[in-house]
C-alpha atoms as a PDB file:
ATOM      1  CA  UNK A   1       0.005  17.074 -16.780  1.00  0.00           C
ATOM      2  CA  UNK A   2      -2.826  14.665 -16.479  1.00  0.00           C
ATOM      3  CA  UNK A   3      -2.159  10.768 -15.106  1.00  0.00           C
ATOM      4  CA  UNK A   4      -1.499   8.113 -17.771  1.00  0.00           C
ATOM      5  CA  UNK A   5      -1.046   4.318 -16.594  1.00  0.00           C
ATOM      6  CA  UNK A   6       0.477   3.402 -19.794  1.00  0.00           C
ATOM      7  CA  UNK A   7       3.256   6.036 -19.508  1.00  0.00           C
ATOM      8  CA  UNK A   8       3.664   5.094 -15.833  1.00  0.00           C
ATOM      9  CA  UNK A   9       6.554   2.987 -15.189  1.00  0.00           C
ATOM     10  CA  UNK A  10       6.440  -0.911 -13.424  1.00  0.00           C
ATOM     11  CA  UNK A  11       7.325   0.816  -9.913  1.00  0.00           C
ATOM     12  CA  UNK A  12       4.318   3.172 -10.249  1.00  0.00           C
ATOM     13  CA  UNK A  13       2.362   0.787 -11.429  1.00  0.00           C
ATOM     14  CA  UNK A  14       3.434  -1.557  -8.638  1.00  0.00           C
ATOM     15  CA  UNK A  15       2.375   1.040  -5.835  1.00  0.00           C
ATOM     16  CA  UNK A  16      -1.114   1.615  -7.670  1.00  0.00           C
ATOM     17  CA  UNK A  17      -2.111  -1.979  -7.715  1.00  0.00           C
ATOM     18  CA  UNK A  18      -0.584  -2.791  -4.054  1.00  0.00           C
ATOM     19  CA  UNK A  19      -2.668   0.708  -2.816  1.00  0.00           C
ATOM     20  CA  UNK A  20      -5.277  -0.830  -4.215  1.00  0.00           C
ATOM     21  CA  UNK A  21      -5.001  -3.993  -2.975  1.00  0.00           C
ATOM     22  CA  UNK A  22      -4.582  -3.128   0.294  1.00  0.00           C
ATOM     23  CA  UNK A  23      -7.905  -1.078   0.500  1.00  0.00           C
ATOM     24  CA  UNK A  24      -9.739  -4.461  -0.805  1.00  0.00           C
ATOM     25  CA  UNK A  25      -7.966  -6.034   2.142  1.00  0.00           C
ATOM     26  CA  UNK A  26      -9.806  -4.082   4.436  1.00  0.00           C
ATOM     27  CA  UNK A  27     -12.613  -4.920   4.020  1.00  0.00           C
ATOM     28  CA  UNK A  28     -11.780  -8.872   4.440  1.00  0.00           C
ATOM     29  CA  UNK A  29     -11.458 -10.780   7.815  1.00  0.00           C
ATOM     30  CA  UNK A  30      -9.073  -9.461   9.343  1.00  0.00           C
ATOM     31  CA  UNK A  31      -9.837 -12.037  12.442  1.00  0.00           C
ATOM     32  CA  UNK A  32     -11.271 -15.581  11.757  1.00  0.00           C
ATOM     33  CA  UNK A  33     -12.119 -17.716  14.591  1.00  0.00           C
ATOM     34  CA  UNK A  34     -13.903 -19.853  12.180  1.00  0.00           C
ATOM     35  CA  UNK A  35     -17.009 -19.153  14.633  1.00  0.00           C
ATOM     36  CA  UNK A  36     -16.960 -15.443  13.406  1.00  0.00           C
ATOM     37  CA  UNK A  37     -14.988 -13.148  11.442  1.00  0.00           C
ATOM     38  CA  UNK A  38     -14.021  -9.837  11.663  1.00  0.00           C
ATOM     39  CA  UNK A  39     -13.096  -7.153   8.608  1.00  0.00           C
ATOM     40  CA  UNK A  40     -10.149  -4.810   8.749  1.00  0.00           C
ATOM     41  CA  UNK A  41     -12.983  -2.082   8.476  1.00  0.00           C
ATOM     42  CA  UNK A  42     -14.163  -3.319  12.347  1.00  0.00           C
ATOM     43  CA  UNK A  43     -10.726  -3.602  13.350  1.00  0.00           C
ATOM     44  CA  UNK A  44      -9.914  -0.092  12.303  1.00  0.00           C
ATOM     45  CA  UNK A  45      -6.940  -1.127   9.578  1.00  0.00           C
ATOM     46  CA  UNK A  46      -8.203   1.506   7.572  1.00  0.00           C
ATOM     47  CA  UNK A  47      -5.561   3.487   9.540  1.00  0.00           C
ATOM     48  CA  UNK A  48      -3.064   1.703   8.066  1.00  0.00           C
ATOM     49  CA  UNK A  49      -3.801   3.218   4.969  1.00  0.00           C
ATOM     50  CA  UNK A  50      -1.911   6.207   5.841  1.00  0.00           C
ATOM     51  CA  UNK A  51       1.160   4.311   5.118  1.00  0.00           C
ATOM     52  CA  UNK A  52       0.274   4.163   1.638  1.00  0.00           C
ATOM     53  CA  UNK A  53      -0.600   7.799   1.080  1.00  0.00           C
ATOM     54  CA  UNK A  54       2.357   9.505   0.103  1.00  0.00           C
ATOM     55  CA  UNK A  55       3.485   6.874  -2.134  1.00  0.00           C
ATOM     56  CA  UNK A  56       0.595   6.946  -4.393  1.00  0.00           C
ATOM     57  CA  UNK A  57      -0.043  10.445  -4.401  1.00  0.00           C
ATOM     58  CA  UNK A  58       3.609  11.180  -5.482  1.00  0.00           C
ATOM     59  CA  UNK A  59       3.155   8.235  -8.525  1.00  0.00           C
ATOM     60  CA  UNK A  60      -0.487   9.977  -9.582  1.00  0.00           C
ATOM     61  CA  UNK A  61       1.445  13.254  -9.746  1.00  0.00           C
ATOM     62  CA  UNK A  62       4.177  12.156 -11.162  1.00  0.00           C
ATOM     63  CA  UNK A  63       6.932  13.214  -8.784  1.00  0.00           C
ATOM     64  CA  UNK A  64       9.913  12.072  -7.248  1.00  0.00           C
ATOM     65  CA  UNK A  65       9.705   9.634  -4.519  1.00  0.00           C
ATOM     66  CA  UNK A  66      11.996   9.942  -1.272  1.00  0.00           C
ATOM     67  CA  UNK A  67      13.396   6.468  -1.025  1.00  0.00           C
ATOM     68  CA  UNK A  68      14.184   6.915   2.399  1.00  0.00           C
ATOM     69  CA  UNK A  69      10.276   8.012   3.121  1.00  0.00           C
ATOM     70  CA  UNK A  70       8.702   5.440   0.497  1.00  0.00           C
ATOM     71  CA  UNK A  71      10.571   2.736   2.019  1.00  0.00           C
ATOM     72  CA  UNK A  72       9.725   3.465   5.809  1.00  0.00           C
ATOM     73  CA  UNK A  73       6.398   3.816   4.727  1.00  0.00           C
ATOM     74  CA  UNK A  74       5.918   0.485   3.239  1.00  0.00           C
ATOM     75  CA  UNK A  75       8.314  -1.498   5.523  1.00  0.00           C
ATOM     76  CA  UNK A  76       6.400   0.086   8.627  1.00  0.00           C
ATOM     77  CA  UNK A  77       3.193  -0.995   6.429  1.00  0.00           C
ATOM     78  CA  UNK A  78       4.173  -4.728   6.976  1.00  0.00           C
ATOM     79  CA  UNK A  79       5.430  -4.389  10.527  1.00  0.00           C
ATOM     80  CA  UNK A  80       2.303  -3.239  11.480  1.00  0.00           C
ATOM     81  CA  UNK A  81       0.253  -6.244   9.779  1.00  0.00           C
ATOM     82  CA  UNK A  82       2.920  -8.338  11.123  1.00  0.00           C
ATOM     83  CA  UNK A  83       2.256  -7.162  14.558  1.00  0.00           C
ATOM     84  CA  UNK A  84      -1.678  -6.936  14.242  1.00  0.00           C
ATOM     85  CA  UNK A  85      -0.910 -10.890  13.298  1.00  0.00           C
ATOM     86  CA  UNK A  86       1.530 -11.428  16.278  1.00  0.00           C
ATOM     87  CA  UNK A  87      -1.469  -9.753  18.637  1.00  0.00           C
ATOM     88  CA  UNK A  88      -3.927 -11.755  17.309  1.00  0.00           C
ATOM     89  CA  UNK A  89      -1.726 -15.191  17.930  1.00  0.00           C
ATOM     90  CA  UNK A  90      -2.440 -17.030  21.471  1.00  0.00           C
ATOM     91  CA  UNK A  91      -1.005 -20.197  22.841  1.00  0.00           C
ATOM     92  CA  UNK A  92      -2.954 -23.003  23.707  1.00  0.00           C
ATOM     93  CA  UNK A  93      -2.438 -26.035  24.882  1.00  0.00           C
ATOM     94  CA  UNK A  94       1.283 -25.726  23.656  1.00  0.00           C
ATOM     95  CA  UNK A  95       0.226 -24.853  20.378  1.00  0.00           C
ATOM     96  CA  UNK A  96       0.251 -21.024  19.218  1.00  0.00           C
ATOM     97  CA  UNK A  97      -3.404 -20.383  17.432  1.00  0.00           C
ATOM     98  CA  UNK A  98      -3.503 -17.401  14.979  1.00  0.00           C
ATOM     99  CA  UNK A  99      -6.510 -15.909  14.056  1.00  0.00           C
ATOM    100  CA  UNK A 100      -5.476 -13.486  11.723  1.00  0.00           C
ATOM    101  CA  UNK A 101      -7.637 -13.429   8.838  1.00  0.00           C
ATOM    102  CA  UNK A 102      -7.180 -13.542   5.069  1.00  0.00           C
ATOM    103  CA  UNK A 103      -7.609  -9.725   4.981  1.00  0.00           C
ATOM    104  CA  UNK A 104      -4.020  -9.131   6.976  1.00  0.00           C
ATOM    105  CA  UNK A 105      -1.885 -11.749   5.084  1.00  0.00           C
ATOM    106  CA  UNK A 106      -3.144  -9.729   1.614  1.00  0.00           C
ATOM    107  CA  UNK A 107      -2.200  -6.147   3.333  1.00  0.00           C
ATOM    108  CA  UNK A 108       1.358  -7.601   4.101  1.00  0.00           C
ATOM    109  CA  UNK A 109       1.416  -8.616   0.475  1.00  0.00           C
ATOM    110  CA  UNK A 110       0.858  -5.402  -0.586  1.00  0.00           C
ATOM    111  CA  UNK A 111       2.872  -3.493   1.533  1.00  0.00           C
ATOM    112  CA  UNK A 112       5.461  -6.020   0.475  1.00  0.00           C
ATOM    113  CA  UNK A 113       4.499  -4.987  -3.139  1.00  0.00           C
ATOM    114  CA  UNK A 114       4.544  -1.419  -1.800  1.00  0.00           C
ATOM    115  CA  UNK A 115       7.727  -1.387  -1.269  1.00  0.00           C
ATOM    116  CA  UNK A 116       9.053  -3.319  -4.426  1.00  0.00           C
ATOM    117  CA  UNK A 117       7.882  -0.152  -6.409  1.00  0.00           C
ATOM    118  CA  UNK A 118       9.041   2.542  -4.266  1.00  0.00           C
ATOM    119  CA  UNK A 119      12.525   0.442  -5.236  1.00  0.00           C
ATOM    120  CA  UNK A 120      11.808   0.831  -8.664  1.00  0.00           C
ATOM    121  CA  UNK A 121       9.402   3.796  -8.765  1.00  0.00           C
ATOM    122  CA  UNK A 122      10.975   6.730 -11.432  1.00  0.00           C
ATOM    123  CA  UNK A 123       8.552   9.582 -12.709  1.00  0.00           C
ATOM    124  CA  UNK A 124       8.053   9.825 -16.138  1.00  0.00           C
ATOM    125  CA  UNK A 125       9.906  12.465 -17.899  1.00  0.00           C
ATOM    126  CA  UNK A 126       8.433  15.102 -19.225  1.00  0.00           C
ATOM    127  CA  UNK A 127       9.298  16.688 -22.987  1.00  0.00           C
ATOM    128  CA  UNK A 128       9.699  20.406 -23.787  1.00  0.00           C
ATOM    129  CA  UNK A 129       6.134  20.200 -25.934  1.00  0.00           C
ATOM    130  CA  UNK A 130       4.419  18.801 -22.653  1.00  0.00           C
ATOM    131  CA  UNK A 131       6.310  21.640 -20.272  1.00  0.00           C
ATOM    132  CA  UNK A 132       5.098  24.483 -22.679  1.00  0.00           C
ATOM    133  CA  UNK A 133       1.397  23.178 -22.441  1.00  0.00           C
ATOM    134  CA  UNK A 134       1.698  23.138 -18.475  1.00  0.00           C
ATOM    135  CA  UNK A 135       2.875  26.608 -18.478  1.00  0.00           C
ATOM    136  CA  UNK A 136       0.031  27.705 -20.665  1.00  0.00           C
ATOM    137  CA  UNK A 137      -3.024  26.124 -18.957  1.00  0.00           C
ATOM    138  CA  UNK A 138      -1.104  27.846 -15.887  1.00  0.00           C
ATOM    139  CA  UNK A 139      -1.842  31.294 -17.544  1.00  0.00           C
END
């Protein structure tokens, strides 16, 4: 059976558009110092990405989602932006200065989003018509 996004529920949607918004994140600043910035691509964030993965691939082929492995997937998703924004957060002066760019507050958004649809994520059922046409194109 071939994808369809209108016969993909709000939770599958909701991991599409947060998978892709979390690639766009990557390449914004993922460090501002207002001197110079820094993407998530220089920062190597793209490894976060991985987090993401399983989650999408299971919506696009319409399969069952593990709730236990969706949702440590996208909560470890935002606990590793939250950390890469608790490294990047220095005291000075009795002040704590963050420079954690734009890029990481929109990957914790998504991952936040990420794991809204794994909560609500069901795969579309299939009909008898639809399983007899998979078992031909098998043959």
């Amino acid at each position: 059976m071939t994808f369809s996004w209108s016969n993909t529920n709000l939770g599958g949607k909701a991991i599409l558009i947060s998978t892709v918004i979390a690639i766009i994140s990557i390449f914004m600043p993922w460090i501002d110092t207002t001197i110079s910035t820094s993407s998530g691509w220089q920062q190597l964030a793209f490894v976060l990405l991985a987090f993401y993965v399983y989650p999408a691939f299971q919506v696009i082929k319409n399969k069952p989602l593990s709730l236990m492995w969706g949702s440590a997937s996208s909560i470890s998703a935002a606990v590793a932006a939250v950390v890469f924004m608790e490294w990047k957060t220095i005291p000075f002066e009795g002040v704590d200065l963050c420079f954690a760019g734009q890029g990481t507050y929109l990957f914790f958004v998504a991952s936040v989003l990420l794991f809204t649809g794994v909560l609500k994520y069901k795969p579309m059922e299939t009909t008898s018509i639809e399983n007899t046409e998979i078992k031909e194109d098998v043959k």
